[in-house]
N, C-alpha and C. Protein backbone atom coordinates (compact mmCIF):
# COMPACT_ATOMS: atom_id res chain seq x y z
N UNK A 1 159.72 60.58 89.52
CA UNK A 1 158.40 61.09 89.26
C UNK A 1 158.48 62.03 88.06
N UNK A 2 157.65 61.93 87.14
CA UNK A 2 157.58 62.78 85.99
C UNK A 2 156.56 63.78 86.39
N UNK A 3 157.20 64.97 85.39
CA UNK A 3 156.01 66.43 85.62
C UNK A 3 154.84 66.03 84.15
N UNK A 4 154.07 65.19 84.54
CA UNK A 4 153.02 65.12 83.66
C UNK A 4 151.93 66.45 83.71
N UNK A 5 152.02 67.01 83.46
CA UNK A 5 150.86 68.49 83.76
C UNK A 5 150.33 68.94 82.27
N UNK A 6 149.86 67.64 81.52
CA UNK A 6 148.82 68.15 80.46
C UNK A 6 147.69 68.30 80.56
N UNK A 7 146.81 68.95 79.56
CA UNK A 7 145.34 69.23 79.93
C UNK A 7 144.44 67.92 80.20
N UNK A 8 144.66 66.44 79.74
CA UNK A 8 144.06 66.01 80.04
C UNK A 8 143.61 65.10 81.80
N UNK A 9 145.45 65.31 82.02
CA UNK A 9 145.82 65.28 83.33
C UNK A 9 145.44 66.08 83.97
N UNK A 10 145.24 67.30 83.74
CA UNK A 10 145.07 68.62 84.84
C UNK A 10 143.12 68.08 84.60
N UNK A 11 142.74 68.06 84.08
CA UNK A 11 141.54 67.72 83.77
C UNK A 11 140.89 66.69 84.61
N UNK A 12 141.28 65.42 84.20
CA UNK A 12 140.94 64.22 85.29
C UNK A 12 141.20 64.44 86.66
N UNK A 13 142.24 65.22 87.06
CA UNK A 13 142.70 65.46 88.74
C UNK A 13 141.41 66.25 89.04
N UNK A 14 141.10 67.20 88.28
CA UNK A 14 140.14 68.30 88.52
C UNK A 14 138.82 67.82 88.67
N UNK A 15 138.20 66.93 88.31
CA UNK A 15 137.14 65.99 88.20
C UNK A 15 137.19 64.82 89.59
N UNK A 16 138.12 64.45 89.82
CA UNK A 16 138.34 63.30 90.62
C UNK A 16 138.08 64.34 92.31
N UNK A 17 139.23 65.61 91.79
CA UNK A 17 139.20 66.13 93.49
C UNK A 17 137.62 66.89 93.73
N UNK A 18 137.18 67.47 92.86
CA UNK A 18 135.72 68.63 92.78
C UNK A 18 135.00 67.64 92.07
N UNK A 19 134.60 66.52 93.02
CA UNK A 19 133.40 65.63 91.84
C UNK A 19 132.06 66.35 92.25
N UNK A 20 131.47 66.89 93.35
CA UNK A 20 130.36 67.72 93.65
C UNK A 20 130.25 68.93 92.62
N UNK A 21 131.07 69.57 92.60
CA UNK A 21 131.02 70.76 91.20
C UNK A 21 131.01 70.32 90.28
N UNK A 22 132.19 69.32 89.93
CA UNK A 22 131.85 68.53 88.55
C UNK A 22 130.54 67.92 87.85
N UNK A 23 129.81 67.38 89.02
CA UNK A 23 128.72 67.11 88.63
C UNK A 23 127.27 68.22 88.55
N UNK A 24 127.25 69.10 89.60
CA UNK A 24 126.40 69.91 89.86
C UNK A 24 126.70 70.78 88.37
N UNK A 25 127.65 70.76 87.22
CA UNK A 25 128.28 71.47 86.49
C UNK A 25 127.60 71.06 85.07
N UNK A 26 127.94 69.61 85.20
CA UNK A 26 127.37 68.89 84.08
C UNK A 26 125.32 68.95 84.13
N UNK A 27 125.13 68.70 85.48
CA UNK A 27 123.40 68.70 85.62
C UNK A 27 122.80 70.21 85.15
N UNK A 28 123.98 71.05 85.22
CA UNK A 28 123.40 72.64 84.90
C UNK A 28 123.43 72.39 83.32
N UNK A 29 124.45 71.98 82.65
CA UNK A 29 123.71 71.76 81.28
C UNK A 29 123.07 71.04 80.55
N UNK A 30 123.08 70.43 81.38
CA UNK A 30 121.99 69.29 80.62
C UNK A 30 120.62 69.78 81.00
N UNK A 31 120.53 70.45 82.60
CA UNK A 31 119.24 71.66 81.91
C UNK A 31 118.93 72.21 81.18
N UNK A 32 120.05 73.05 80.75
CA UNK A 32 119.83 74.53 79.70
C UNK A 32 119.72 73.52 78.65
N UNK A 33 120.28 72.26 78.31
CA UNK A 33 120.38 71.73 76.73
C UNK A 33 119.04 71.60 76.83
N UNK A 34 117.89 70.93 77.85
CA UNK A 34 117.25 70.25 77.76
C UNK A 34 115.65 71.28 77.66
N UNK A 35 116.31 72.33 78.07
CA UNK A 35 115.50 73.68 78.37
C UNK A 35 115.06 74.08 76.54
N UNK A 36 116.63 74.73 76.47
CA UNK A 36 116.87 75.24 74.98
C UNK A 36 116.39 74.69 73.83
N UNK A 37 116.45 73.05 73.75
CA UNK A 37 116.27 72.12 72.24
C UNK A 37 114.68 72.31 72.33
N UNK A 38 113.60 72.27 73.61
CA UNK A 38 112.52 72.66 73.17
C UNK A 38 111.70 73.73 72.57
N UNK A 39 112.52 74.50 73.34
CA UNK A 39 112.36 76.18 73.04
C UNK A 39 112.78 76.55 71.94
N UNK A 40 113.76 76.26 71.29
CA UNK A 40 114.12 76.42 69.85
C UNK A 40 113.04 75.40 68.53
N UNK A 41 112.75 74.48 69.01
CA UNK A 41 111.81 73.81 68.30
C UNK A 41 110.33 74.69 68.27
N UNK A 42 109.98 75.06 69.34
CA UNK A 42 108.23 75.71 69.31
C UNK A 42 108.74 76.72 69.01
N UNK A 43 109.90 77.56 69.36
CA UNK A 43 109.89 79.07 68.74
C UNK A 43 110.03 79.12 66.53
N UNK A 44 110.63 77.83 66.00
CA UNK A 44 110.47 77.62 64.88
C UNK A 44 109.19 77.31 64.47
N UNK A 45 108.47 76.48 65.23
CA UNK A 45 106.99 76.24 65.16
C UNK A 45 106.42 77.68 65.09
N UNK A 46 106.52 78.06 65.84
CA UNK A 46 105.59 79.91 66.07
C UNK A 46 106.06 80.60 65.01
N UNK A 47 107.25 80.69 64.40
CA UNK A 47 107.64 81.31 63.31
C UNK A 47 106.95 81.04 61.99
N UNK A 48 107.07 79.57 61.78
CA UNK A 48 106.46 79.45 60.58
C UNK A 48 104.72 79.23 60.65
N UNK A 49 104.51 79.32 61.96
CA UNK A 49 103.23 79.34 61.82
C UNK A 49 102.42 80.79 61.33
N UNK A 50 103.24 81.72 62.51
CA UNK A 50 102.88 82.85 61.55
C UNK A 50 103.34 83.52 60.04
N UNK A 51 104.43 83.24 59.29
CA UNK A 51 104.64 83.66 57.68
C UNK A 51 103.62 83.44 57.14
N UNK A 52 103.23 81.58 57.54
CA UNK A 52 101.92 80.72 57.01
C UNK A 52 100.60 81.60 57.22
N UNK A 53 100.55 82.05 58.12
CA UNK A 53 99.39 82.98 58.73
C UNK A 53 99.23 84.24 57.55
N UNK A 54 100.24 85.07 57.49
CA UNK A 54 100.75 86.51 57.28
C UNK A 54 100.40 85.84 54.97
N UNK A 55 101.24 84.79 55.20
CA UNK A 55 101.03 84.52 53.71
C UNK A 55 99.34 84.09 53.00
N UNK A 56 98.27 84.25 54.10
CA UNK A 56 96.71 83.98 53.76
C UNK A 56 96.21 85.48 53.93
N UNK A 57 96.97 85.80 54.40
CA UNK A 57 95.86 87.39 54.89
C UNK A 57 96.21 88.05 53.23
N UNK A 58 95.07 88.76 52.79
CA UNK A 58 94.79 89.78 52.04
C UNK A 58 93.42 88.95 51.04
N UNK A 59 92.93 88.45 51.57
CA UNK A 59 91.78 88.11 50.95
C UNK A 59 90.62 88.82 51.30
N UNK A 60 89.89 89.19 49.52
CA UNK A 60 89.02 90.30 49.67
C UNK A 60 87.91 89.81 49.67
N UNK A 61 87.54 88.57 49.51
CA UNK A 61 86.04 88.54 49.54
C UNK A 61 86.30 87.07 50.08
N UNK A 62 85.59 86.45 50.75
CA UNK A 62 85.13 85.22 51.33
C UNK A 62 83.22 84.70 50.99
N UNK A 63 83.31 83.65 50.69
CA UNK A 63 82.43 82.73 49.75
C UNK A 63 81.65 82.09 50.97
N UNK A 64 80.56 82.23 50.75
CA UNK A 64 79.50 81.12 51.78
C UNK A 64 78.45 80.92 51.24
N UNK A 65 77.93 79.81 51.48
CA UNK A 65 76.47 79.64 50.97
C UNK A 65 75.34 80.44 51.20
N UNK A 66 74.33 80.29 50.86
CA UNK A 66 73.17 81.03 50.79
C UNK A 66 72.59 80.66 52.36
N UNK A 67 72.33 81.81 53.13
CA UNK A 67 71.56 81.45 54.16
C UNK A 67 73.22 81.42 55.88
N UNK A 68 74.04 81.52 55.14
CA UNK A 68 75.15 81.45 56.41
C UNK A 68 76.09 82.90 56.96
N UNK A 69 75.30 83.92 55.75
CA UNK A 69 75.96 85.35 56.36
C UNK A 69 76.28 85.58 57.62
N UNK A 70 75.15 85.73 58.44
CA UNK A 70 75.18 85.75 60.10
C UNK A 70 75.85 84.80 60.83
N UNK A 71 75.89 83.71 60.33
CA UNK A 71 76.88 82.60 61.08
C UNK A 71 78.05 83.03 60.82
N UNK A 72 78.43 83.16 59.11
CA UNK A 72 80.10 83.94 58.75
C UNK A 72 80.38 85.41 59.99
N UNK A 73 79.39 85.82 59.88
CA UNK A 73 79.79 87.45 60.59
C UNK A 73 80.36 87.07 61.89
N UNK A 74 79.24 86.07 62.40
CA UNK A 74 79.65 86.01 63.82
C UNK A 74 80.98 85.56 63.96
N UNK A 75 81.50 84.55 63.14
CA UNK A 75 82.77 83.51 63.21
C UNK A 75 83.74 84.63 62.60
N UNK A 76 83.56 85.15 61.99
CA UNK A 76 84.98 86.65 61.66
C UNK A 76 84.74 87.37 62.22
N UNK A 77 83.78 87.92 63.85
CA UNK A 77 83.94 89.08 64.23
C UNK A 77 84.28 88.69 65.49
N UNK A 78 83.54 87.91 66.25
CA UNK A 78 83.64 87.59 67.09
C UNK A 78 84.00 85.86 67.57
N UNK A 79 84.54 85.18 66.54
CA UNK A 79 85.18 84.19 66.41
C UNK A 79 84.40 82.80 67.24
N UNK A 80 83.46 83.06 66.83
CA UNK A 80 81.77 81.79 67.35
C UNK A 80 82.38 80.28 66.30
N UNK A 81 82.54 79.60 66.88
CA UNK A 81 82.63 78.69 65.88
C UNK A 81 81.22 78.74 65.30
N UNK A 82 81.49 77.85 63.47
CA UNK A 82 79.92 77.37 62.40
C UNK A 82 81.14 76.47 61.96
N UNK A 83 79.76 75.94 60.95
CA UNK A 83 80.36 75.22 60.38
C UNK A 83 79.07 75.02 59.10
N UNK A 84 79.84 75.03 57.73
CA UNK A 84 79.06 74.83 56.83
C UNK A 84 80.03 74.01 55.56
N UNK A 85 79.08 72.97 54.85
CA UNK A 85 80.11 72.81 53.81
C UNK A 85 79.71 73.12 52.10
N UNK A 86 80.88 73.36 51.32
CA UNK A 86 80.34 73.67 49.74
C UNK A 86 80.83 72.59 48.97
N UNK A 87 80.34 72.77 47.97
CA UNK A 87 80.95 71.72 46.85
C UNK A 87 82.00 72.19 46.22
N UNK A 88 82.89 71.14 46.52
CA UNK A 88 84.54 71.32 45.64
C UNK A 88 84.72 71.99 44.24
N UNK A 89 83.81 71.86 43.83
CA UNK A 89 83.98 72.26 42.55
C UNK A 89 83.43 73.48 42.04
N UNK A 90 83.20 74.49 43.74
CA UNK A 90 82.66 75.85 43.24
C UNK A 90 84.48 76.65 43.07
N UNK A 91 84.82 76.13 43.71
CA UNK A 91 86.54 76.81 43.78
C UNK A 91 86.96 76.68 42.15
N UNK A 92 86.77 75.87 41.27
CA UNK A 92 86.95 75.82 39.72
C UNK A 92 86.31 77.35 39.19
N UNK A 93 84.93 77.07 39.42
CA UNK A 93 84.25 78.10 38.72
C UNK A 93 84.48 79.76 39.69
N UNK A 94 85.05 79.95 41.06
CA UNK A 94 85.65 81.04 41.11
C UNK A 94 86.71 81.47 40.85
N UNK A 95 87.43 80.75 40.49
CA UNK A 95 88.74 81.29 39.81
C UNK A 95 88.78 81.48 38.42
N UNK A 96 87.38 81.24 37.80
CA UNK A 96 87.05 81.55 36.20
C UNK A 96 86.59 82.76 36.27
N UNK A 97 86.39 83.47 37.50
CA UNK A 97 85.69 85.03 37.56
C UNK A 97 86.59 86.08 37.18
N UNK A 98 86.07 86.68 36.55
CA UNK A 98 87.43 87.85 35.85
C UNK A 98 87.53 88.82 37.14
N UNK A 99 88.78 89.03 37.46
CA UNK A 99 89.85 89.84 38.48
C UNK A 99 89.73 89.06 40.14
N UNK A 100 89.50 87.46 39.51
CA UNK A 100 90.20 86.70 40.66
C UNK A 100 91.03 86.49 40.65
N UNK A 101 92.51 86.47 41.23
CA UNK A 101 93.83 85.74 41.24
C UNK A 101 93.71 84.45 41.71
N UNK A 102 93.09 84.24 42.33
CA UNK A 102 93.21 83.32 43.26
C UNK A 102 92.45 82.80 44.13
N UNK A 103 91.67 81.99 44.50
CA UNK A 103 90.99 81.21 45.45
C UNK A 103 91.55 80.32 46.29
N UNK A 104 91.49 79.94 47.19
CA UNK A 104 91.72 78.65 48.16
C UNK A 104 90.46 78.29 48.97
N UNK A 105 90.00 76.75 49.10
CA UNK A 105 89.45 76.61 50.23
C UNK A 105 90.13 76.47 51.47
N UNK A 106 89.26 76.40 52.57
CA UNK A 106 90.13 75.86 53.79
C UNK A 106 89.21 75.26 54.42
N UNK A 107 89.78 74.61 55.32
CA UNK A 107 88.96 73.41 56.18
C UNK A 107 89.61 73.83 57.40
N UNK A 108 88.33 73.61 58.47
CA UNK A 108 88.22 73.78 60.08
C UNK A 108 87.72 72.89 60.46
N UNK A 109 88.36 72.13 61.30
CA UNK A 109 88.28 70.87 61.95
C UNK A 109 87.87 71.04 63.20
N UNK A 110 86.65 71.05 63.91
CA UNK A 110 86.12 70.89 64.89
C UNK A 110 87.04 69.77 65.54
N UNK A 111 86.69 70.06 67.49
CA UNK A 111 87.28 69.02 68.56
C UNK A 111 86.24 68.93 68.62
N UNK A 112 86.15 67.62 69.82
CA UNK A 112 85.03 67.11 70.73
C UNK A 112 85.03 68.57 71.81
N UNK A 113 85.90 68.94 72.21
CA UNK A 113 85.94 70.30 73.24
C UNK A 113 85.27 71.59 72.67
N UNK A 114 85.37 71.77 71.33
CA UNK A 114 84.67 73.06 70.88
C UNK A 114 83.38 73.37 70.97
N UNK A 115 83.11 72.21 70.77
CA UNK A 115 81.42 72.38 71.24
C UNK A 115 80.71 72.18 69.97
């Protein structure tokens, strides 16, 4: 009889005699893997959602048509959905205004659920 006592030997014996732990061992990580890979995905989601967020804020004036003040107020104060639309091509002529940097539009996409 040979003294075979390498790790992969000590290994397989260890598996063969404790197959209940062995397995109850392996099912514990394949939880946590299965736990973790989502949680690391939405916590990157939440991250860059807010920079994205943090990188729009400092805008000093916001643009609406004639007649939608009170709808704007309500939807920036108290967050009412509106909805109104402008022509693309007023964003050209505000960024020709002297001590604009910068303009962007944005678009809000209503659900069937919002109402």
């Amino acid at each position: 009889m040979t003294n075979n006592l390498g790790l992969f030997y000590l290994s397989r014996q260890n598996l063969r005699r404790k197959l209940f732990r062995s397995l109850v061992t392996i099912a514990a990580v394949a939880i946590v893997a299965a736990t973790l890979f989502p949680a690391t995905i939405l916590g990157e989601g939440v991250s860059k959602s807010l920079s994205q967020g943090a990188a729009r804020l400092g805008a000093d004036m916001m643009v609406a048509p004639p007649g939608y003040t009170n709808k704007l107020s309500a939807t920036l104060i108290k967050g009412e959905p509106s909805s109104f639309k402008m022509d693309g091509a007023l964003e050209a002529q505000i960024n020709q205004i002297e001590g604009v940097k910068r303009a962007s539009p944005q678009l809000y996409f209503a659900t069937l659920q919002s109402g």
